[in-house]
Protein backbone atom coordinates (compact mmCIF):
# COMPACT_ATOMS: atom_id res chain seq x y z
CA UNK A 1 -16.07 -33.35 2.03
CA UNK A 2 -16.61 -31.02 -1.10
CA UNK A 3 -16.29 -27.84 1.32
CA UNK A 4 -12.66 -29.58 2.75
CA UNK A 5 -11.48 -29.92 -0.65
CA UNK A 6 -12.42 -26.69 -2.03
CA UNK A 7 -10.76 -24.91 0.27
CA UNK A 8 -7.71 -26.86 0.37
CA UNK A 9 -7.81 -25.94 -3.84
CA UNK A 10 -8.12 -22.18 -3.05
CA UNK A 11 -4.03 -21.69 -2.08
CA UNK A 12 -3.53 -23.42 -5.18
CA UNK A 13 -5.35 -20.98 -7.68
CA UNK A 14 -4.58 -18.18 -5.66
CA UNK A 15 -0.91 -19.15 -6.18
CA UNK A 16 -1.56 -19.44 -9.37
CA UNK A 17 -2.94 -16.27 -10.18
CA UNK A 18 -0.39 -14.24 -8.32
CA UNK A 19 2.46 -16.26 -10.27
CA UNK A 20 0.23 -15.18 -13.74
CA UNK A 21 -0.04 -11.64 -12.65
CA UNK A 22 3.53 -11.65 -12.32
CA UNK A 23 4.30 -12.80 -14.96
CA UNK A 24 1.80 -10.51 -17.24
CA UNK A 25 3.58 -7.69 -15.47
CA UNK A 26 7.12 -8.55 -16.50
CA UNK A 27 5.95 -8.89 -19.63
CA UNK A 28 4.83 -5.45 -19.65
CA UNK A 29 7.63 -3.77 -17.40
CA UNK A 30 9.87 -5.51 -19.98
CA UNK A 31 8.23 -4.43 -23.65
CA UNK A 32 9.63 -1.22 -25.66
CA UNK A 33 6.66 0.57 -25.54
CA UNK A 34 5.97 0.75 -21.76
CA UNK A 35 10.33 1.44 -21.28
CA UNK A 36 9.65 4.41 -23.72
CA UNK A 37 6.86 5.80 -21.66
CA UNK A 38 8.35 5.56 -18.39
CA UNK A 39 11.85 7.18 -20.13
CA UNK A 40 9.61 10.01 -21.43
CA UNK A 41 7.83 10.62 -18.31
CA UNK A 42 10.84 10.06 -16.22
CA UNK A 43 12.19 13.05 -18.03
CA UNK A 44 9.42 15.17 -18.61
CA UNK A 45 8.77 14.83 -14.26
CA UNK A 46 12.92 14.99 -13.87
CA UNK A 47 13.26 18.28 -15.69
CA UNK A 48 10.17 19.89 -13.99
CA UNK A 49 12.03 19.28 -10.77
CA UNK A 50 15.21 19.97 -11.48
CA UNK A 51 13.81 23.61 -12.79
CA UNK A 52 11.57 24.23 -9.40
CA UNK A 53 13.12 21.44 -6.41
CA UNK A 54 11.34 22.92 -3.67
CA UNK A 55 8.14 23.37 -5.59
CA UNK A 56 8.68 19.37 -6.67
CA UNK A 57 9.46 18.18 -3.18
CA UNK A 58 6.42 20.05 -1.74
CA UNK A 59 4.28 18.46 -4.87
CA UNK A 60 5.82 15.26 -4.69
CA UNK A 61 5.17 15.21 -0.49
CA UNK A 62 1.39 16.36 -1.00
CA UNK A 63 1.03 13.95 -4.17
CA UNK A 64 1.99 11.22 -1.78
CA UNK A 65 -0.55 11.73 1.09
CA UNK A 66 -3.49 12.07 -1.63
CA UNK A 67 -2.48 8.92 -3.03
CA UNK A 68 -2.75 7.38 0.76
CA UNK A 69 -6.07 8.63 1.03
CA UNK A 70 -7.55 7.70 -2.63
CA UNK A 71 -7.56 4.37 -4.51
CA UNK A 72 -7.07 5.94 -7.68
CA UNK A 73 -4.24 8.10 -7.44
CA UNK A 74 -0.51 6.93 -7.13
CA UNK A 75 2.49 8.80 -6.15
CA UNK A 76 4.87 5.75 -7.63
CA UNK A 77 4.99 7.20 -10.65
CA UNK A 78 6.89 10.04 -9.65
CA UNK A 79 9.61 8.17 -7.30
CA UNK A 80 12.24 7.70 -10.84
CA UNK A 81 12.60 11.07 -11.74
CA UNK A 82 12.47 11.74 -7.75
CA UNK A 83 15.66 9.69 -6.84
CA UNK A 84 17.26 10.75 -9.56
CA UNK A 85 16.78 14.66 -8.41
CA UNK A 86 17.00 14.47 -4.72
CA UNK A 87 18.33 11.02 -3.72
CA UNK A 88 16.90 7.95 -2.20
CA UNK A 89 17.33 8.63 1.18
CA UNK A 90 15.19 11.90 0.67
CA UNK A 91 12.71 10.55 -1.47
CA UNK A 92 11.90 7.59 0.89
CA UNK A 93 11.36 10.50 3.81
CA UNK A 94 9.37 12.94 1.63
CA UNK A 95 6.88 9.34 0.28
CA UNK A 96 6.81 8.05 3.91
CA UNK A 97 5.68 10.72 5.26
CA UNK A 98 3.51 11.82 2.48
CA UNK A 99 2.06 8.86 3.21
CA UNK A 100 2.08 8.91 6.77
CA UNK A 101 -0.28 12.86 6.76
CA UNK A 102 -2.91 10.94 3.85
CA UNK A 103 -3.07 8.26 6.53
CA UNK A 104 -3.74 11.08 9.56
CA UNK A 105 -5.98 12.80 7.61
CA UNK A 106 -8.39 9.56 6.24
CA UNK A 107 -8.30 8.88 10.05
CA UNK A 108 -9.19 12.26 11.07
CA UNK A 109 -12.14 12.05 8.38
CA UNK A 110 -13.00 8.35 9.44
CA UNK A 111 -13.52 9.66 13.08
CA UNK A 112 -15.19 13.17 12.35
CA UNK A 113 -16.64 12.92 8.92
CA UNK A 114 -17.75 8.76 8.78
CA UNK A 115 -21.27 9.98 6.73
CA UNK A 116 -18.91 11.49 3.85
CA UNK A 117 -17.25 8.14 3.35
CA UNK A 118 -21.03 6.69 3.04
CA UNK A 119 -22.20 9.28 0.50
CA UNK A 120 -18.64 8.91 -1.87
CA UNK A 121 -19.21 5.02 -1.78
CA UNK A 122 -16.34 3.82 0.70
CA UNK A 123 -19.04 2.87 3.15
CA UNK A 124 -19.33 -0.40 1.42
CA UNK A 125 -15.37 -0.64 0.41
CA UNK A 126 -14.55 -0.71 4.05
CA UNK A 127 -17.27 -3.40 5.32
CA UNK A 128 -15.41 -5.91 3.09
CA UNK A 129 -12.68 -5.06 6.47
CA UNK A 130 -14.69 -4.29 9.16
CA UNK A 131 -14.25 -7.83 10.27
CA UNK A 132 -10.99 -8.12 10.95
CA UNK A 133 -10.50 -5.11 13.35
CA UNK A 134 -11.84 -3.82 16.49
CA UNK A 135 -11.24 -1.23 19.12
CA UNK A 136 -9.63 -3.68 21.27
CA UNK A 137 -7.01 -4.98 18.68
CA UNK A 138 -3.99 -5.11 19.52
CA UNK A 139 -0.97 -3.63 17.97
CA UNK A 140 0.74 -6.49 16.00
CA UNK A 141 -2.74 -7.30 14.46
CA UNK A 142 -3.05 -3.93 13.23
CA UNK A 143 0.34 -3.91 11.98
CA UNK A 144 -0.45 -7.18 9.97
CA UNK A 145 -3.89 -5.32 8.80
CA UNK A 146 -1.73 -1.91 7.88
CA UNK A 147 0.44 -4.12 5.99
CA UNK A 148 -2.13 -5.72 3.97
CA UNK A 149 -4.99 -3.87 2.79
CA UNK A 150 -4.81 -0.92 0.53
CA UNK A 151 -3.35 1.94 1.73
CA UNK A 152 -6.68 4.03 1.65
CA UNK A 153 -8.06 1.74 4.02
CA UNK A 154 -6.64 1.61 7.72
CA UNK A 155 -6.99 5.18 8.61
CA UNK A 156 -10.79 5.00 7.54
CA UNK A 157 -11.42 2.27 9.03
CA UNK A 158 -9.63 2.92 12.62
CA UNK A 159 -10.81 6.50 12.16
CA UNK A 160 -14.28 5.57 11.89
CA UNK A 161 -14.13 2.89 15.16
CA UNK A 162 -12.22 5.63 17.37
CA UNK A 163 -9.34 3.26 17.85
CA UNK A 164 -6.84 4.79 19.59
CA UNK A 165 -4.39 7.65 17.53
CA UNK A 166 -1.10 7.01 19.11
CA UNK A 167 -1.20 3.09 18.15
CA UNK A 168 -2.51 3.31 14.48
CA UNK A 169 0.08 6.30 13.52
CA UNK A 170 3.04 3.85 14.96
CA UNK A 171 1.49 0.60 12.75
CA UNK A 172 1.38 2.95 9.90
CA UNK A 173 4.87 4.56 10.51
CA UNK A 174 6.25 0.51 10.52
CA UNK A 175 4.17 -0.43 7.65
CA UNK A 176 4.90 2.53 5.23
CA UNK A 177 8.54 2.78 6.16
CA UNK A 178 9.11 -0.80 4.44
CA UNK A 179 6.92 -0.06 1.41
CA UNK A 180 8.62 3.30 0.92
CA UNK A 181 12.43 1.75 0.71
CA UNK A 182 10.47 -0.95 -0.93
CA UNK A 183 8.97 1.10 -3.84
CA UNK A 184 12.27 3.90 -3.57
CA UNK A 185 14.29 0.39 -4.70
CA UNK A 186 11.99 -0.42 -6.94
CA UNK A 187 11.36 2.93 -9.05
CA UNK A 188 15.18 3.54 -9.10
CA UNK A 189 15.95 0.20 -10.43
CA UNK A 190 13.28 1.06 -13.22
CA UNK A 191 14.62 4.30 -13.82
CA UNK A 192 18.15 2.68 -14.47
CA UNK A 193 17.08 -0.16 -16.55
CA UNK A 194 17.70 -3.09 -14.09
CA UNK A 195 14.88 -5.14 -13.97
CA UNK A 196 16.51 -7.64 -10.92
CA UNK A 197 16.41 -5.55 -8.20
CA UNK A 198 12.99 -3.96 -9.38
CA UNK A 199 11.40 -7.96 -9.52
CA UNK A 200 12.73 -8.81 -6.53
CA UNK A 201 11.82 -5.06 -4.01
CA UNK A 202 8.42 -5.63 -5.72
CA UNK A 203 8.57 -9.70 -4.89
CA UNK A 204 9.08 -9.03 -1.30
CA UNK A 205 6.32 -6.13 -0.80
CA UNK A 206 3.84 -8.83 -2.37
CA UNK A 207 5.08 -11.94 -0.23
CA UNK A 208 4.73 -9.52 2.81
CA UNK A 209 1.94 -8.54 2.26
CA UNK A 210 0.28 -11.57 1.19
CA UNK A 211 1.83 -13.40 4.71
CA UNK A 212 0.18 -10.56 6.99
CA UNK A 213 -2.95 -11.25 5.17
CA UNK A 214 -2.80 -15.05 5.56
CA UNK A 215 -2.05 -14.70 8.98
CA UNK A 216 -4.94 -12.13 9.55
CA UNK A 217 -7.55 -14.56 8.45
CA UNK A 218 -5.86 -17.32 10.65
CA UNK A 219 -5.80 -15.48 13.07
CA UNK A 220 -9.94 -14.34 12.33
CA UNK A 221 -10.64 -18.22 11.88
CA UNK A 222 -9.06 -19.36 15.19
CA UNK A 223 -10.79 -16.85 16.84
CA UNK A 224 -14.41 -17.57 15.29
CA UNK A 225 -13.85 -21.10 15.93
CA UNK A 226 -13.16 -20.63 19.72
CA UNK A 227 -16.51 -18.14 19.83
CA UNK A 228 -18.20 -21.08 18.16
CA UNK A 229 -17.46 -23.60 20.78
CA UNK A 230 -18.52 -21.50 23.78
């Protein structure tokens, strides 16, 4: 009875929390002090590529798959000043498939290199997700998964399981397309101080990606239930 009723309070805090997190980051989006850093970096990035385009877009593109492949580093940062430069239509195809060659190239580790991924301390990162996939999984569950998880994940993981190329670079390609016009939206609204649009692109990456995860681990539960029967 205590188990049932805990976990019919979980959706409850975990709503909870997201609704405080978004709300802690409005307040910051919305304070002085975090508008004048994003205007001064906005322009110091802006002018850099306005002197040198090529050299940006190049940086920008490589800056992007990096930031697929580590936690750590983020390529948002630079999608303002990159909209403003080259466009968004541009900017969404140089951060998709920035994305898209980190995501080939964590998979291309995952498969060939798995014992460098033990020694930098992923090893343990990715067990947390080793449950949910398997080499058998088919493609609308590893859509859901790509959609998700951190970016740095999936082509690890997949990589490291020798799940089939073709089908993971399509997921990603879906999955990344969204969050690029998603983010795109997002840093241009920021850029132009209109806080709507940014609320609600960000608002719909987050409910996406909380629904693929929800349906993940219904889908995990239905699944262990049925093993548990046999």
């Amino acid at each position: 009875m205590v188990s049932k009723l805990s976990a019919n309070r979980r959706p409850v805090w975990f709503w909870l929390a997201v609704g405080a997190a978004t709300v802690l980051i409005g307040l910051v989006v919305l304070s002085p002090p975090f508008k004048a850093f994003v205007d001064q970096a906005i322009d110091w990035a802006r002018a850099t590529m306005e002197q040198h385009p090529a050299a940006g877009a190049l940086v920008f593109f490589l800056f992007s798959a990096v930031s697929a492949m580590l936690a750590f580093a983020s390529s948002v940062v630079l999608v303002p000043p990159a909209t403003e430069v080259w466009g968004k239509p541009l900017t969404i195809v140089l951060l998709w498939g920035g994305w898209l060659l980190g995501a080939v190239a964590a998979f291309g580790i995952g498969r060939l290199a798995y014992p460098l991924l033990a020694r930098s301390g992923y090893e343990d990162k990715l067990a947390k997700y080793q449950d949910y996939v398997s080499q058998r999984m088919k493609f609308w569950a590893v859509l859901l998964f790509c959609i998700a998880v951190p970016s740095e994940i999936p082509g690890y993981l997949f990589g490291s399981m020798h799940y089939p190329f073709r089908k993971f670079l399509a997921a990603m390609a879906i999955a990344e397309a969204g969050y690029a016009l998603g983010i795109v939206v997002a840093g241009e609204s920021l850029a132009i101080d209109r806080p709507l649009p940014f609320f609600v692109a960000i608002g719909i990456l987050a409910v996406v990606a909380v629904l693929a995860g929800l349906v993940l681990r219904a889908v995990r539960k239905h699944r262990s239930g049925g093993l548990q029967r046999r």
